[in-house]
N, C-alpha and C. Protein backbone atom coordinates (compact mmCIF):
# COMPACT_ATOMS: atom_id res chain seq x y z
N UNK A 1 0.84 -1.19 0.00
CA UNK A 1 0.00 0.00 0.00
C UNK A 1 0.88 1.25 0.00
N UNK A 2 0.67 2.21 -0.88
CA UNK A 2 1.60 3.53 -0.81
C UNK A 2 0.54 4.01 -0.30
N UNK A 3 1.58 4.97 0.61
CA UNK A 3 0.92 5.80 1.84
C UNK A 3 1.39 7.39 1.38
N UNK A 4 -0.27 8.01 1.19
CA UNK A 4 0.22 9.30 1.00
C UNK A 4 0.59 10.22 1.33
N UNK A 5 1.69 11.14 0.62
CA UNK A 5 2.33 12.39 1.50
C UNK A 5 0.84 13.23 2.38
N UNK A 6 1.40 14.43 3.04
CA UNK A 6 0.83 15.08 3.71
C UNK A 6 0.17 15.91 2.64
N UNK A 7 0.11 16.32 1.49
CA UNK A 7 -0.32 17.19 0.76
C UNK A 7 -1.83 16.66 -0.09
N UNK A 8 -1.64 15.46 -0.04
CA UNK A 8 -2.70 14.37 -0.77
C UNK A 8 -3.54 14.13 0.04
N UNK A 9 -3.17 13.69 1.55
CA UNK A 9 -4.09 14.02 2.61
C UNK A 9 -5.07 15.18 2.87
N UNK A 10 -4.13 15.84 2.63
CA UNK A 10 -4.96 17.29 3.05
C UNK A 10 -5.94 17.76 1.92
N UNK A 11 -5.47 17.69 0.76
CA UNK A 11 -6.32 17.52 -0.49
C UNK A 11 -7.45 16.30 -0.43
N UNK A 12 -7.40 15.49 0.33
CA UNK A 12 -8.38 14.66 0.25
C UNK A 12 -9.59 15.09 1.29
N UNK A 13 -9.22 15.86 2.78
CA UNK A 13 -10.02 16.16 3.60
C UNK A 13 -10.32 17.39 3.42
N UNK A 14 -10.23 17.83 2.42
CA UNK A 14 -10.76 19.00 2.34
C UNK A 14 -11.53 18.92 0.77
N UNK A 15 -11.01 18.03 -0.03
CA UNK A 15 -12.10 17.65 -1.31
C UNK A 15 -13.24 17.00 -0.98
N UNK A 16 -12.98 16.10 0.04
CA UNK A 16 -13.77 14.81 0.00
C UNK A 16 -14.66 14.67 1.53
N UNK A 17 -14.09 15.55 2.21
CA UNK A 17 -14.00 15.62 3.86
C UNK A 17 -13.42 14.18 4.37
N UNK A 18 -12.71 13.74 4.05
CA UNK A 18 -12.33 12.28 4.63
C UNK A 18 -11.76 12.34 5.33
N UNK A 19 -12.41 12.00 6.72
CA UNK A 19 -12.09 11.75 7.98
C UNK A 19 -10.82 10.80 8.40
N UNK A 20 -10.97 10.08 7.12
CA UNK A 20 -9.82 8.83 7.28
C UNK A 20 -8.34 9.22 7.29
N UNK A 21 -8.67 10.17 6.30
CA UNK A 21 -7.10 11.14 5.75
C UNK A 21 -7.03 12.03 6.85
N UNK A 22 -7.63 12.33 7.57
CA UNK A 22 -7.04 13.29 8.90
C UNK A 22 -6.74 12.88 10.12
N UNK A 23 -7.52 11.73 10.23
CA UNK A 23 -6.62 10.22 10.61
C UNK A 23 -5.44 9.85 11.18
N UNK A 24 -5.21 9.96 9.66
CA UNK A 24 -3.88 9.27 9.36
C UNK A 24 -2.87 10.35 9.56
N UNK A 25 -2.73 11.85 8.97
CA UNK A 25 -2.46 12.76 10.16
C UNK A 25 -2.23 13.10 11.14
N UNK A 26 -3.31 13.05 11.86
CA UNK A 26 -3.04 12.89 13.47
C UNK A 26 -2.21 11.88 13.57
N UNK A 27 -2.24 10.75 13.03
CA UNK A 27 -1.07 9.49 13.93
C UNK A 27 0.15 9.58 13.57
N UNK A 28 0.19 10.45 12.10
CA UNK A 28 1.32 10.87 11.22
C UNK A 28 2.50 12.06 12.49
N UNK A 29 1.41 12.98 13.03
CA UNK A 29 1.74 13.70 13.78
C UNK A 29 1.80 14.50 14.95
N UNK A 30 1.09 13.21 15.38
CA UNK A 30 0.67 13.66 16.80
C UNK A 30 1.88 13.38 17.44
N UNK A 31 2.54 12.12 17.62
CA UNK A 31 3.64 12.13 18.36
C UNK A 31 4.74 13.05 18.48
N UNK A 32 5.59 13.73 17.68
CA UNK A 32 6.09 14.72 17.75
C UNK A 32 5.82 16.28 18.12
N UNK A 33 4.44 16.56 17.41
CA UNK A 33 3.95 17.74 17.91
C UNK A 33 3.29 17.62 19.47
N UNK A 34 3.00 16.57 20.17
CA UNK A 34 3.07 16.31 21.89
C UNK A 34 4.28 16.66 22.31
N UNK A 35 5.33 15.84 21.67
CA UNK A 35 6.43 16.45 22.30
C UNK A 35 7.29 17.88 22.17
N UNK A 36 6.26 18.32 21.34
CA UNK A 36 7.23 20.04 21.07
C UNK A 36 6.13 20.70 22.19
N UNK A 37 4.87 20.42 22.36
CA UNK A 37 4.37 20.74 23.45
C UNK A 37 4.70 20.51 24.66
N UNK A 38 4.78 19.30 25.04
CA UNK A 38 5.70 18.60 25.96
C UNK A 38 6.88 19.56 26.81
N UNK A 39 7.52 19.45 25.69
CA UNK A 39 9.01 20.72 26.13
C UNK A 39 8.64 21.97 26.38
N UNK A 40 7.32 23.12 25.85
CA UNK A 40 6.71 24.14 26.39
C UNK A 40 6.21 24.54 27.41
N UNK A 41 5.71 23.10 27.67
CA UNK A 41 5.00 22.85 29.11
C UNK A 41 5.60 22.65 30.16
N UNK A 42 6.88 22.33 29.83
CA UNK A 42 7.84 22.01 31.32
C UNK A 42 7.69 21.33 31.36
N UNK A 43 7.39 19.71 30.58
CA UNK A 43 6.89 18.59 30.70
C UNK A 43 5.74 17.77 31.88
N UNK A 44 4.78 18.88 31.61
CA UNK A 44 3.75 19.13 31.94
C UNK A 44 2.93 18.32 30.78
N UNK A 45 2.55 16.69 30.87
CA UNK A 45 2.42 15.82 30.24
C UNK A 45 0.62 16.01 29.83
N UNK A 46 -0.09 16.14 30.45
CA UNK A 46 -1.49 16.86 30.99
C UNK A 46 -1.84 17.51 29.98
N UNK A 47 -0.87 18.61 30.34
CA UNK A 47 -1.38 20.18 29.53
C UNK A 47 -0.84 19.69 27.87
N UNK A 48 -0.27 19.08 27.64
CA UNK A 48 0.49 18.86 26.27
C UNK A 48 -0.23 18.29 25.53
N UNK A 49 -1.22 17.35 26.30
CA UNK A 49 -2.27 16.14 25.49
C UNK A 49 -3.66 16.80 25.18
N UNK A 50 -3.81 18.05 26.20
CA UNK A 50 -4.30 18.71 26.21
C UNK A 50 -4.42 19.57 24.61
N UNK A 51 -3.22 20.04 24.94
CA UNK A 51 -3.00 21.19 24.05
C UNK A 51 -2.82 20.69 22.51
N UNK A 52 -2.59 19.27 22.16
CA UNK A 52 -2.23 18.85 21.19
C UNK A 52 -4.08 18.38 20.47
N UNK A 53 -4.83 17.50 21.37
CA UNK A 53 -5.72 17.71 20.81
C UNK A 53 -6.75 18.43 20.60
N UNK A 54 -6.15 20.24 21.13
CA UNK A 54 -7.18 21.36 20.99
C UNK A 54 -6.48 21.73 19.60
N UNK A 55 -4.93 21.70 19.33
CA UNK A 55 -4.27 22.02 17.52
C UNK A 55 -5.33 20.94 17.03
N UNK A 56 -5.26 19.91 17.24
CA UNK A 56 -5.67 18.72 15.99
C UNK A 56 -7.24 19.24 15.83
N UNK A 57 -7.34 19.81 16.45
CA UNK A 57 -9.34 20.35 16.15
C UNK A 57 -9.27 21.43 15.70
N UNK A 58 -8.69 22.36 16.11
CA UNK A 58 -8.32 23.78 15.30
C UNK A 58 -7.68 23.12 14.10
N UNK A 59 -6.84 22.42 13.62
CA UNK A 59 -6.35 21.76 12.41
C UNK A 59 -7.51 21.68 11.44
N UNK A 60 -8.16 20.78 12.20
CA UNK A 60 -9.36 20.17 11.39
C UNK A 60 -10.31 21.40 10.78
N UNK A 61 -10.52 22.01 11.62
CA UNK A 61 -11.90 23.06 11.64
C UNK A 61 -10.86 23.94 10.87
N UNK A 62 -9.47 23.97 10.39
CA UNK A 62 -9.57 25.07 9.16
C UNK A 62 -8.79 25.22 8.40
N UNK A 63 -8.63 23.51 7.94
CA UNK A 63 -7.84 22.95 6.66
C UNK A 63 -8.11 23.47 5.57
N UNK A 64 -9.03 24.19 5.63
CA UNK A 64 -9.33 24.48 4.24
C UNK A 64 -8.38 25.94 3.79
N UNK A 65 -7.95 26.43 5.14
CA UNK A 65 -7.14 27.78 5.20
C UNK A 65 -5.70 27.13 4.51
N UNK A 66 -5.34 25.92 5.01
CA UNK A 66 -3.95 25.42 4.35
C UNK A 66 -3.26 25.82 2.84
N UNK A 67 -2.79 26.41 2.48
CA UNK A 67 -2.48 26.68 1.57
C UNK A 67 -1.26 26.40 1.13
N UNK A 68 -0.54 25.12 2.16
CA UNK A 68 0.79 24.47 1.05
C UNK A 68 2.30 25.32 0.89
N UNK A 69 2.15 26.20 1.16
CA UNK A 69 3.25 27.23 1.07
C UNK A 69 4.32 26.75 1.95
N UNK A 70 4.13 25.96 3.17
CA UNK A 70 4.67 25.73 3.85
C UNK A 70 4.58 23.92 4.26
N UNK A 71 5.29 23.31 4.97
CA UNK A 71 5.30 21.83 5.18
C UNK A 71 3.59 21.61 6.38
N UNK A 72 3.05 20.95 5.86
CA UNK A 72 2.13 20.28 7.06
C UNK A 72 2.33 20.67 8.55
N UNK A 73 3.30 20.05 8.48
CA UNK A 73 3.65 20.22 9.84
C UNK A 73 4.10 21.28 10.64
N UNK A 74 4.66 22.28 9.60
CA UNK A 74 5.07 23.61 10.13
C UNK A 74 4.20 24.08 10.20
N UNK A 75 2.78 24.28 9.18
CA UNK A 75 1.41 24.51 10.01
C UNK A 75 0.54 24.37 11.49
N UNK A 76 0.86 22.89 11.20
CA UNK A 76 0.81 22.12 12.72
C UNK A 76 1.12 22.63 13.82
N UNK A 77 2.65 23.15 13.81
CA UNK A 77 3.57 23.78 14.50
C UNK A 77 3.21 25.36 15.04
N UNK A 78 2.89 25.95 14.17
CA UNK A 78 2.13 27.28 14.38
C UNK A 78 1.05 27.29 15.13
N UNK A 79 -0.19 26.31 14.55
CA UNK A 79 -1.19 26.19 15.27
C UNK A 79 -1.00 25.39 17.24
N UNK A 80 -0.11 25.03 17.27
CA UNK A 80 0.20 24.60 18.33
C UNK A 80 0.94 26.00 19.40
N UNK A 81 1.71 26.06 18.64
CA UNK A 81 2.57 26.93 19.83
C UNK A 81 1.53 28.16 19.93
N UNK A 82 1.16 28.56 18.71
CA UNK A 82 -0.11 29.95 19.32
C UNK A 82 -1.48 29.36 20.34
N UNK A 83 -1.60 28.02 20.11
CA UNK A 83 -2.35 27.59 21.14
C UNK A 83 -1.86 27.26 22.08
N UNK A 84 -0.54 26.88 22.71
CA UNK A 84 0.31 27.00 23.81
C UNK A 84 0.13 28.20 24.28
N UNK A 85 0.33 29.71 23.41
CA UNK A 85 1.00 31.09 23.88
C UNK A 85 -0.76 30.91 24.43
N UNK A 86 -1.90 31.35 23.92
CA UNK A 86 -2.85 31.58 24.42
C UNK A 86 -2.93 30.68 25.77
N UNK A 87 -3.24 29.66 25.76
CA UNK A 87 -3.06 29.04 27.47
C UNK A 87 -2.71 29.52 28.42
N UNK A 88 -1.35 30.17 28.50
CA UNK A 88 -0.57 31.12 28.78
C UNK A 88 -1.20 32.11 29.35
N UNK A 89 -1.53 32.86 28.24
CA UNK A 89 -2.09 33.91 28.66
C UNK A 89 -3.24 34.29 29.33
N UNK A 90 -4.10 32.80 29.23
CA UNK A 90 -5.10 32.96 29.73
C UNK A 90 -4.86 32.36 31.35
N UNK A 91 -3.89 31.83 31.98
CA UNK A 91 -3.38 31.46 33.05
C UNK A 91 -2.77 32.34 33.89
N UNK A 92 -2.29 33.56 32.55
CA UNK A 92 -1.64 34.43 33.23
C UNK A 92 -2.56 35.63 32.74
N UNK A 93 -3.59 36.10 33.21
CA UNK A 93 -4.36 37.18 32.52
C UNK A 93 -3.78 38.51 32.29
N UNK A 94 -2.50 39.02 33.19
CA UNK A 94 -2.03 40.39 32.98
C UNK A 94 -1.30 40.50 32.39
N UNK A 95 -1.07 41.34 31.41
CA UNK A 95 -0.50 42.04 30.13
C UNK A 95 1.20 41.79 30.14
N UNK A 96 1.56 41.41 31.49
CA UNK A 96 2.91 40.98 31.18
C UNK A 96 3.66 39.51 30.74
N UNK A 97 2.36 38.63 30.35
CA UNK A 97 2.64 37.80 29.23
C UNK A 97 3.63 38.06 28.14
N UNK A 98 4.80 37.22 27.98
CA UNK A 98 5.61 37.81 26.64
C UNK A 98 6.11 36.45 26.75
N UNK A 99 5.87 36.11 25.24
CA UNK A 99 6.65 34.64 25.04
C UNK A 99 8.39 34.86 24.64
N UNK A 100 8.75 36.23 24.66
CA UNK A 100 10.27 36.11 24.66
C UNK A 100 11.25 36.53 25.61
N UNK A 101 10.06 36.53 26.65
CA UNK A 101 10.71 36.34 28.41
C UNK A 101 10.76 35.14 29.25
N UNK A 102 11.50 34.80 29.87
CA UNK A 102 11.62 34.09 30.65
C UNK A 102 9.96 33.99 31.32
N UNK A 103 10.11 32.35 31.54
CA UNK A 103 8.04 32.21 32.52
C UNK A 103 8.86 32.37 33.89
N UNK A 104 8.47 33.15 33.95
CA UNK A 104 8.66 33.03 35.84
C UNK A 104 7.87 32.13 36.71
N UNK A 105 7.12 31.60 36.74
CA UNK A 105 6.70 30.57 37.37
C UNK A 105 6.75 29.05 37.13
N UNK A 106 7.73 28.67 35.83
CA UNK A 106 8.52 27.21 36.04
C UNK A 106 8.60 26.83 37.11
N UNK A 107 8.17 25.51 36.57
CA UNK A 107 8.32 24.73 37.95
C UNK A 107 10.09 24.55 38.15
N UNK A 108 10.25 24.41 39.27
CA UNK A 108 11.63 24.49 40.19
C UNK A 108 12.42 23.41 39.71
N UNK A 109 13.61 23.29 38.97
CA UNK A 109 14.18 21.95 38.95
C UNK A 109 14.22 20.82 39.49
N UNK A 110 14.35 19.44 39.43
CA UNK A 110 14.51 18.39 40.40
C UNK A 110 15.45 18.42 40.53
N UNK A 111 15.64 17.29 40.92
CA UNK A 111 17.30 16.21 41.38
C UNK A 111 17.50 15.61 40.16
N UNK A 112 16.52 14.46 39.77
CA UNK A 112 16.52 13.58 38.51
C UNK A 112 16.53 14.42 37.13
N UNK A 113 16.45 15.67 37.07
CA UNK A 113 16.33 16.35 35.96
C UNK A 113 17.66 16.25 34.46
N UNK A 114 17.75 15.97 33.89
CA UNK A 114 18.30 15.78 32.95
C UNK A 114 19.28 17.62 32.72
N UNK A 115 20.43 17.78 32.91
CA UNK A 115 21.30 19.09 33.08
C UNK A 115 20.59 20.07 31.96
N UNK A 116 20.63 19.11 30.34
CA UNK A 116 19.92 20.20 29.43
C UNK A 116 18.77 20.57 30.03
N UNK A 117 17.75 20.09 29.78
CA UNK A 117 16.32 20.30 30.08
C UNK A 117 16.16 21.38 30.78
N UNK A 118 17.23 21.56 32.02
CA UNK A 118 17.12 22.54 32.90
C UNK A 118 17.63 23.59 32.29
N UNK A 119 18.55 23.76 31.69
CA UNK A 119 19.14 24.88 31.04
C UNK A 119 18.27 25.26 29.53
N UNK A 120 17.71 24.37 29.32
CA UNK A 120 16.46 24.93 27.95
C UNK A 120 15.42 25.52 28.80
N UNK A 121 14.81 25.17 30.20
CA UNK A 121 13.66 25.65 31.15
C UNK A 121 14.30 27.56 31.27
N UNK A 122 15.58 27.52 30.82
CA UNK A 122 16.17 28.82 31.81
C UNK A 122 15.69 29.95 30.44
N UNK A 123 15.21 29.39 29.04
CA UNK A 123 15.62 30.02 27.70
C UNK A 123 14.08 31.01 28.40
N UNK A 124 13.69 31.26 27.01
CA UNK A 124 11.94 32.24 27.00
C UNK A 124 11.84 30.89 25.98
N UNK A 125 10.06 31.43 26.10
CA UNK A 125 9.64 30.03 25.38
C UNK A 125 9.35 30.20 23.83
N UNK A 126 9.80 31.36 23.55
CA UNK A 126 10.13 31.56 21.88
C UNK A 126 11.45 31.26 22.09
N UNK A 127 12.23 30.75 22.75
CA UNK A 127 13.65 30.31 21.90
C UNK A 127 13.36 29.17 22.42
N UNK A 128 13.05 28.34 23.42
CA UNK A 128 12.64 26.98 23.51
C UNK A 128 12.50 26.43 22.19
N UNK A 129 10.75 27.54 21.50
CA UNK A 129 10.29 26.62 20.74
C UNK A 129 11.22 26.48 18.99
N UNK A 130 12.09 27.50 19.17
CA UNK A 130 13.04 27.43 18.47
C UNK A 130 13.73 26.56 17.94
N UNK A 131 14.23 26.55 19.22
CA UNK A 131 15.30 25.58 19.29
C UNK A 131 15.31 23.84 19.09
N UNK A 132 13.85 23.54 19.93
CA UNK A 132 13.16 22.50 19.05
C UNK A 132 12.87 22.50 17.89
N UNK A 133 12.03 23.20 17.53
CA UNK A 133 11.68 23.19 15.64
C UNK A 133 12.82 23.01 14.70
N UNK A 134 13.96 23.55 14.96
CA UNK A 134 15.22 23.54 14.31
C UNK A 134 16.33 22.79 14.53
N UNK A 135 16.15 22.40 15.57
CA UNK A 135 17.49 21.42 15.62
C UNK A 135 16.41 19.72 16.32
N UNK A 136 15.87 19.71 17.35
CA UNK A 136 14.60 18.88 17.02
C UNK A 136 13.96 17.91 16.05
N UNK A 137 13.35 19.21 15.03
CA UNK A 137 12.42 19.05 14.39
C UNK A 137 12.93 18.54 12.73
N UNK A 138 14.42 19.33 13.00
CA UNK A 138 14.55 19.42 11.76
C UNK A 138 14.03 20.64 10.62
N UNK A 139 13.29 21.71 11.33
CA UNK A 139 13.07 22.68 10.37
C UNK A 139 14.13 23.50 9.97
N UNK A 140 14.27 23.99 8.76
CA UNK A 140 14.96 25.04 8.44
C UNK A 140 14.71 26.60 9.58
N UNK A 141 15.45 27.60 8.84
CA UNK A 141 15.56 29.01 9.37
C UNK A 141 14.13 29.28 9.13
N UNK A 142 13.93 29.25 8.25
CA UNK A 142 12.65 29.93 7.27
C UNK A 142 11.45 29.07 7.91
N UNK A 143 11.23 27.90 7.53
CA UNK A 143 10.20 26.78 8.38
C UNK A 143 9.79 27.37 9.52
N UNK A 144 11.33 27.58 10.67
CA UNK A 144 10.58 27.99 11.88
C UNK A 144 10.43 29.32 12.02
N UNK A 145 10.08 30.54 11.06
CA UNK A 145 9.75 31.79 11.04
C UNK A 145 8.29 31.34 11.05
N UNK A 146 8.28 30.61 9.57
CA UNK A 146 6.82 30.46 8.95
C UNK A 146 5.95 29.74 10.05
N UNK A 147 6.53 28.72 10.89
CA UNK A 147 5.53 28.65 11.89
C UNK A 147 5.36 29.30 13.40
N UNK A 148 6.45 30.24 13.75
CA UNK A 148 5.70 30.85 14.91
C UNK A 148 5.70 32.47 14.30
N UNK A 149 5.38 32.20 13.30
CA UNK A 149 4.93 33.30 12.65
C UNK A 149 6.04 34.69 13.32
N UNK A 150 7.38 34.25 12.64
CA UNK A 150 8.41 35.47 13.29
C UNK A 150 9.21 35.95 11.92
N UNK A 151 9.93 37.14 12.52
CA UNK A 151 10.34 37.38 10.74
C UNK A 151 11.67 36.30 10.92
N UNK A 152 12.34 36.56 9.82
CA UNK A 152 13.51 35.44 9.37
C UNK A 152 14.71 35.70 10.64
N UNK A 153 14.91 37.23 10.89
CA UNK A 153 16.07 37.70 11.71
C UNK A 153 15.86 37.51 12.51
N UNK A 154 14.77 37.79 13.03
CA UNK A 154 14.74 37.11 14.89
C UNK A 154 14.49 35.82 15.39
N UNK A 155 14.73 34.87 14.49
CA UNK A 155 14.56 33.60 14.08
C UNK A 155 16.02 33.18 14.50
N UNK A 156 17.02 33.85 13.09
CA UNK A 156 18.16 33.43 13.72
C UNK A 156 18.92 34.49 14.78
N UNK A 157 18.47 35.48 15.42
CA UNK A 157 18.78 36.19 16.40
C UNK A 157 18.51 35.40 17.60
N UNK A 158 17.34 35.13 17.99
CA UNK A 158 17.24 34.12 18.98
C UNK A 158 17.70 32.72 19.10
N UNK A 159 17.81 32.18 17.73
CA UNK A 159 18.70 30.87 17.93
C UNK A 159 20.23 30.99 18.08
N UNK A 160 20.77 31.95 18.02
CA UNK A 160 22.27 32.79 18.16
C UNK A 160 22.21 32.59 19.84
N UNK A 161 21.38 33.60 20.44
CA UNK A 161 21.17 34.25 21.71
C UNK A 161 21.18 32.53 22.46
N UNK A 162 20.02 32.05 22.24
CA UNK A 162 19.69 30.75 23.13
C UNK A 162 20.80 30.15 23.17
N UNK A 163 21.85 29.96 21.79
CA UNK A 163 22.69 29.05 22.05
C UNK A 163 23.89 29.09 22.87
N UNK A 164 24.55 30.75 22.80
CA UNK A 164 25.01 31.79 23.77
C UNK A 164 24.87 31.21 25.18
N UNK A 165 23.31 31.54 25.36
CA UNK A 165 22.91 30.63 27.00
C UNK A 165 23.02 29.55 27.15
N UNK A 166 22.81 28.85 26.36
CA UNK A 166 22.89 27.46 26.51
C UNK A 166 24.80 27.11 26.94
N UNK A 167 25.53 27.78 26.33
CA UNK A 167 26.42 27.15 26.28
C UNK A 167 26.69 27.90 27.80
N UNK A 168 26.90 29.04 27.94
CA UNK A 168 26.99 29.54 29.50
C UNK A 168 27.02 28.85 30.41
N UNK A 169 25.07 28.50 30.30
CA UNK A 169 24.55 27.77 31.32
C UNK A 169 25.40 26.95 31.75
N UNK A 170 25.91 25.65 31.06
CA UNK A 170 26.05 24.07 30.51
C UNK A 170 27.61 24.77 31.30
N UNK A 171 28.37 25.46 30.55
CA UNK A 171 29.67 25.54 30.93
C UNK A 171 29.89 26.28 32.74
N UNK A 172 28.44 26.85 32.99
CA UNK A 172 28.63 27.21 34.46
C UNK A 172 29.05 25.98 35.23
N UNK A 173 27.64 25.12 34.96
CA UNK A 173 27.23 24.18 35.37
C UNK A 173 28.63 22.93 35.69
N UNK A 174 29.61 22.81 34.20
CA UNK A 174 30.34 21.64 34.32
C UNK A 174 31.41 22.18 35.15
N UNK A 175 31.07 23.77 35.93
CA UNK A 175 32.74 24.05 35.93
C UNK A 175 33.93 25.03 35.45
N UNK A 176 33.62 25.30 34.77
CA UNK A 176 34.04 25.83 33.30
C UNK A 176 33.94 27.54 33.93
């Protein structure tokens, strides 16, 4: 059986409404886009399963907006993290919401915590989601503009910056 790309899918649920082809979608991509949620959440496992099947319904309800310009999934990707940022904001109702600040209310490191993890918790959660999409995900520069809807420069301005911290962090951390 040849199994069709993401573009044939989407052409099919939106020609045909076939439920089957969006389906196959979701299983195509649910696992990964949980885990780019996953990592937003502070691995906050809950809110991620959460949040993944409120994208896959917003997906659904407005495939017809898809217009291909971009990969499936970097769609996906958009629709997710702006449904992450809203959560957010609605958790945090006052105006000092900014997804390219630090969350101040992360949860506190463990013991068992894995050294990165903690030092990606330290980023803002626009270079988090960065930094996943692109080295992660595998998206290009451009990919991860097109899905958290940023221009090209602060794309790679923040993946510059994060990595800056990252290495800080990591090198506080070993010693260094």
């Amino acid at each position: 059986m040849v199994t069709d790309n993401d573009a044939a899918l989407v052409a099919r649920v939106i020609g045909d409404d076939d439920r089957a082809a969006f389906e196959l979608l979701v299983r195509r991509h649910q696992s990964p886009l949980r885990q780019f949620l996953r990592r937003l959440a502070a691995n906050d496992a809950h809110l991620a399963e959460d949040l993944a099947q409120e994208t896959f319904i917003k997906a659904y309800r407005s495939i017809a907006t898809f217009r291909g310009s971009a990969k499936f999934s970097s769609w996906l990707y958009q629709i997710a993290y702006h449904t992450f940022l809203n959560e957010q904001r609605r958790r945090r109702p006052t105006a000092e919401f900014d997804d390219a600040a630090h969350v101040p209310d992360a949860p506190a490191p463990h013991a068992g915590e894995p050294v990165l993890e903690r030092a990606l918790r330290g980023l803002s959660i626009r270079q988090q989601a960065i930094l996943d999409l692109h080295y992660r995900k595998d998206l290009t520069h451009q990919e991860v503009a097109d899905a958290l809807r940023l221009p090209l420069g602060t794309v790679k301005s923040d993946l510059t910056r994060a990595r800056e911290q990252l290495r800080k962090d990591l090198g506080e951390r070993n010693g260094e």
